[in-house]
Protein backbone atom coordinates (compact mmCIF):
# COMPACT_ATOMS: atom_id res chain seq x y z
CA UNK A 1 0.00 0.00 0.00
CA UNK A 2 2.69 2.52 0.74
CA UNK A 3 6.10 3.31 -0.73
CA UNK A 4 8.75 1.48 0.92
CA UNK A 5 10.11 4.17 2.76
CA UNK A 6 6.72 5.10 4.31
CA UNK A 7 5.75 2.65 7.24
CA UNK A 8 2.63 2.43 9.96
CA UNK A 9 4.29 3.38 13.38
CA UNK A 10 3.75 1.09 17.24
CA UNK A 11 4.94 1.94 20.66
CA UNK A 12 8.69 0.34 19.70
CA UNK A 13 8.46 3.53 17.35
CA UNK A 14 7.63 5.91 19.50
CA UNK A 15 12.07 6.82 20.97
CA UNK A 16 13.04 6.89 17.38
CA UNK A 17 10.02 9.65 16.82
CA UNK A 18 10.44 11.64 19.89
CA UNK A 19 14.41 11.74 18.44
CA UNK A 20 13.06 13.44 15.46
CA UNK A 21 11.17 15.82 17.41
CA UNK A 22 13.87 17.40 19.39
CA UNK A 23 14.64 20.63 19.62
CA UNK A 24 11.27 21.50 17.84
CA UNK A 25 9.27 24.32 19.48
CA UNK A 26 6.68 23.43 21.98
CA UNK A 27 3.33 24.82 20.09
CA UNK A 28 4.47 22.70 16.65
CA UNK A 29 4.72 19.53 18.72
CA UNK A 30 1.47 16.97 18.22
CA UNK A 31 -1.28 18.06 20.23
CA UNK A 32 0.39 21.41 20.75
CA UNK A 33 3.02 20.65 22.58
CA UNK A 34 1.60 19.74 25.99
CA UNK A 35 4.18 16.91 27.47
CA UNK A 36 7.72 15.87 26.12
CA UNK A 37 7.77 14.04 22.38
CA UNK A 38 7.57 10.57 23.73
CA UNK A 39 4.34 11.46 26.07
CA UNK A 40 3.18 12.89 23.56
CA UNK A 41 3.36 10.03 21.11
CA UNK A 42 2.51 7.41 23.89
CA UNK A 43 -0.70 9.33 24.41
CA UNK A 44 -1.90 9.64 20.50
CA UNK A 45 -1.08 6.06 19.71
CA UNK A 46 -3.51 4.90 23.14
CA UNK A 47 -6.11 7.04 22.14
CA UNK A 48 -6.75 5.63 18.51
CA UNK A 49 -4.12 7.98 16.65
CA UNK A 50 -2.25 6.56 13.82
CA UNK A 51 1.13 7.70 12.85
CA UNK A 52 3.04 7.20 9.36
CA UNK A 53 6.80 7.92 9.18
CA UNK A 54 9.19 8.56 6.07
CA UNK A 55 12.01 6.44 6.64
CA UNK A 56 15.60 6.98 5.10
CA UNK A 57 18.48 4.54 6.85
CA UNK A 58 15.79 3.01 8.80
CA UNK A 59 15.45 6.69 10.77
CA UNK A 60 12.39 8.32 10.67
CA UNK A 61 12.67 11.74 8.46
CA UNK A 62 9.24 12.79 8.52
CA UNK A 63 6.22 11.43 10.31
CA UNK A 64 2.22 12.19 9.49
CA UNK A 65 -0.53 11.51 12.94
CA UNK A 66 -3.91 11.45 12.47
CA UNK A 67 -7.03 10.20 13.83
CA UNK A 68 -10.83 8.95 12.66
CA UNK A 69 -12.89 12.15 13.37
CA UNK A 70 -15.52 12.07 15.63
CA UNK A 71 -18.45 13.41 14.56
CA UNK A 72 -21.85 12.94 16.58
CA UNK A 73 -25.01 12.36 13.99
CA UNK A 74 -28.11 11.44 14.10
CA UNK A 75 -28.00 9.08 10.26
CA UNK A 76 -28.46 5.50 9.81
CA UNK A 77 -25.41 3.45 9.77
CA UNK A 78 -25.56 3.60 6.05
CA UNK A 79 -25.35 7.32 6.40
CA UNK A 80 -22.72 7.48 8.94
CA UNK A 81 -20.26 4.89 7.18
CA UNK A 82 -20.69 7.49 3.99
CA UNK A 83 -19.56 10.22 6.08
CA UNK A 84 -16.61 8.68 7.36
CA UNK A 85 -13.72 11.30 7.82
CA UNK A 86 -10.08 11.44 9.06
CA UNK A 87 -8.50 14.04 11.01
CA UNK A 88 -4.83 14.70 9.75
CA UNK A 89 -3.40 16.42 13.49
CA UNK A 90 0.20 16.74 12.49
CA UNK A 91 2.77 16.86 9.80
CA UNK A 92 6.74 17.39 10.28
CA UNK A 93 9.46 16.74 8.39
CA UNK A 94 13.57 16.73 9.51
CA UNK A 95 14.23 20.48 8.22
CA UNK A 96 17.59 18.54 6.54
CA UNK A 97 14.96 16.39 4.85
CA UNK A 98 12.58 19.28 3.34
CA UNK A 99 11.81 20.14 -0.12
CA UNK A 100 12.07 17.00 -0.81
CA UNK A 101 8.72 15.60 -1.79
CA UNK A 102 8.56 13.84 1.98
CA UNK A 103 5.19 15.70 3.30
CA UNK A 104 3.80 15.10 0.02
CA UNK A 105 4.25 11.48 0.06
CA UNK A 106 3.39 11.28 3.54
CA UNK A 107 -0.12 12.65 2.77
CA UNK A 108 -0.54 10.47 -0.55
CA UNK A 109 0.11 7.71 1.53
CA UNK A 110 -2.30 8.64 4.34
CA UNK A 111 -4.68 9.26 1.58
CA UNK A 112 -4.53 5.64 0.40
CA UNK A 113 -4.97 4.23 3.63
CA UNK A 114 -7.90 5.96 4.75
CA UNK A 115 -9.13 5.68 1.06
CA UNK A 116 -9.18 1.89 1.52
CA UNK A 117 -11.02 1.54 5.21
CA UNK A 118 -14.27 3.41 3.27
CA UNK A 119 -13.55 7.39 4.35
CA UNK A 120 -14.59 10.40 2.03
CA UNK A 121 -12.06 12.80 2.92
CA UNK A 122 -10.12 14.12 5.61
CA UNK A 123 -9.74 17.53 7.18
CA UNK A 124 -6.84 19.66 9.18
CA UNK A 125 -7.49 22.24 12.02
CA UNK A 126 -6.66 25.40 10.49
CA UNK A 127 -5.86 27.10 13.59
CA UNK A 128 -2.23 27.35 14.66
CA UNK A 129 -1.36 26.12 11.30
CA UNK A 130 1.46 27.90 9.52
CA UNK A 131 1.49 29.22 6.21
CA UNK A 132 3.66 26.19 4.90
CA UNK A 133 1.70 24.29 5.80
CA UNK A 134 -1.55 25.85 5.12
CA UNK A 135 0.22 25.56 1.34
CA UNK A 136 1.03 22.22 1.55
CA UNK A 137 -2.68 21.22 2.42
CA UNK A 138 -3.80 23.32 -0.43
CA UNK A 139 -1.33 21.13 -3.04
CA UNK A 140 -2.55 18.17 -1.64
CA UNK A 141 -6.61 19.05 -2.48
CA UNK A 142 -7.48 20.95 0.70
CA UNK A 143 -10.00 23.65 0.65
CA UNK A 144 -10.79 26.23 3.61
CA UNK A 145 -13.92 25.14 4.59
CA UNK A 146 -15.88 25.65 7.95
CA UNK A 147 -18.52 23.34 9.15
CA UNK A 148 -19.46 25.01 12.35
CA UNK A 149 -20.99 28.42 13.52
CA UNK A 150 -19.19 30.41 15.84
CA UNK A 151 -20.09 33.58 18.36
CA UNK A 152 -17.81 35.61 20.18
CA UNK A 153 -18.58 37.71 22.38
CA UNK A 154 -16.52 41.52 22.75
CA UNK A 155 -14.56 41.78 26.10
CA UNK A 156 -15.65 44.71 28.36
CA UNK A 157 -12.72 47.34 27.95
C-alpha cells in the first residue's frame, strides 16, 4: 500500500520519533506541545491515533498523525459509514529532509490508507497552522472550509 520508505508506526516507534522531534518548538509539537515528544506520542497512539513515518536509513525523516474524526449524527449506519472522515493532526518533516517531496508522500500515503477503510475525505485544524503548511494542504486538495458556527462575544474594555 505505501512506498517502501513510508511505514505504519507502534509503541517500539515511538524513541526513534520523539528523536526526530527534538529541539522542535513546543506549540508545533502533536497536540500542541503539551508533554515531552515521547508522552506525547505514547498518548496519541492509546487514544486511537495513527502515525506514518518517512524512513531513510531506517530513521524516521518525517512522520504524518492522524485520527478517525468524531463526529456525533443522528444518520443511519448507512449514512454514517458514507460520512466517514479522518483528522490529519500533524505533519513534520527533519528540516535537513525538506523540499524534498517527503510531506507530500506522507499525505498520498495517508490518503490511500484511509481511502481503503471506506472514508470520504479528511480535514486539518486550520488554527495554529502555519502558512507552509496551510500551502502544503492546499497542493494536496485541501480547501478552507468551515462546518461550524461560531459567536464571540466583545470583552468589556
Amino acid at each position: 500500500m505505501f512506498h517502501p520508505p513510508i511505514t505504519v508506526c507502534t509503541e517500539a516507534d515511538i524513541p526513534a520519533l520523539a528523536g526526530l522531534m527534538r529541539g522542535v518548538q513546543a506549540p508545533r509539537l502533536p497536540c500542541g506541545g503539551r508533554g515531552i515528544p515521547e508522552v506525547v506520542f505514547a498518548s496519541a497512539l492509546s487514544e486511537g491515533a495513527r502515525l506514518l513515518a518517512y524512513r531513510a536509513e531506517a530513521v524516521p525523516r518525517g512522520v504524518l498523525m492522524w485520527r478517525w474524526r468524531k463526529e456525533s449524527s443522528t444518520e443511519g449506519p448507512k449514512e454514517r459509514s458514507a460520512a466517514l472522515r479522518a483528522q490529519l493532526d500533524h505533519i513534520w518533516v527533519e528540516p535537513s529532509w525538506r523540499r524534498r517531496g517527503l510531506a507530500r508522500r506522507l499525505i498520498a500515503a495517508f490518503e490511500a490508507e484511509i481511502a481503503a477503510q471506506g472514508a470520504c475525505g479528511w480535514s486539518a485544524q486550520r488554527e495554529g497552522m502555519s502558512a507552509a503548511s496551510g500551502a502544503l494542504m492546499r497542493r494536496a486538495g485541501a480547501c478552507a472550509c468551515s462546518e461550524r458556527l461560531e459567536k464571540r462575544f466583545q470583552q468589556p474594555v
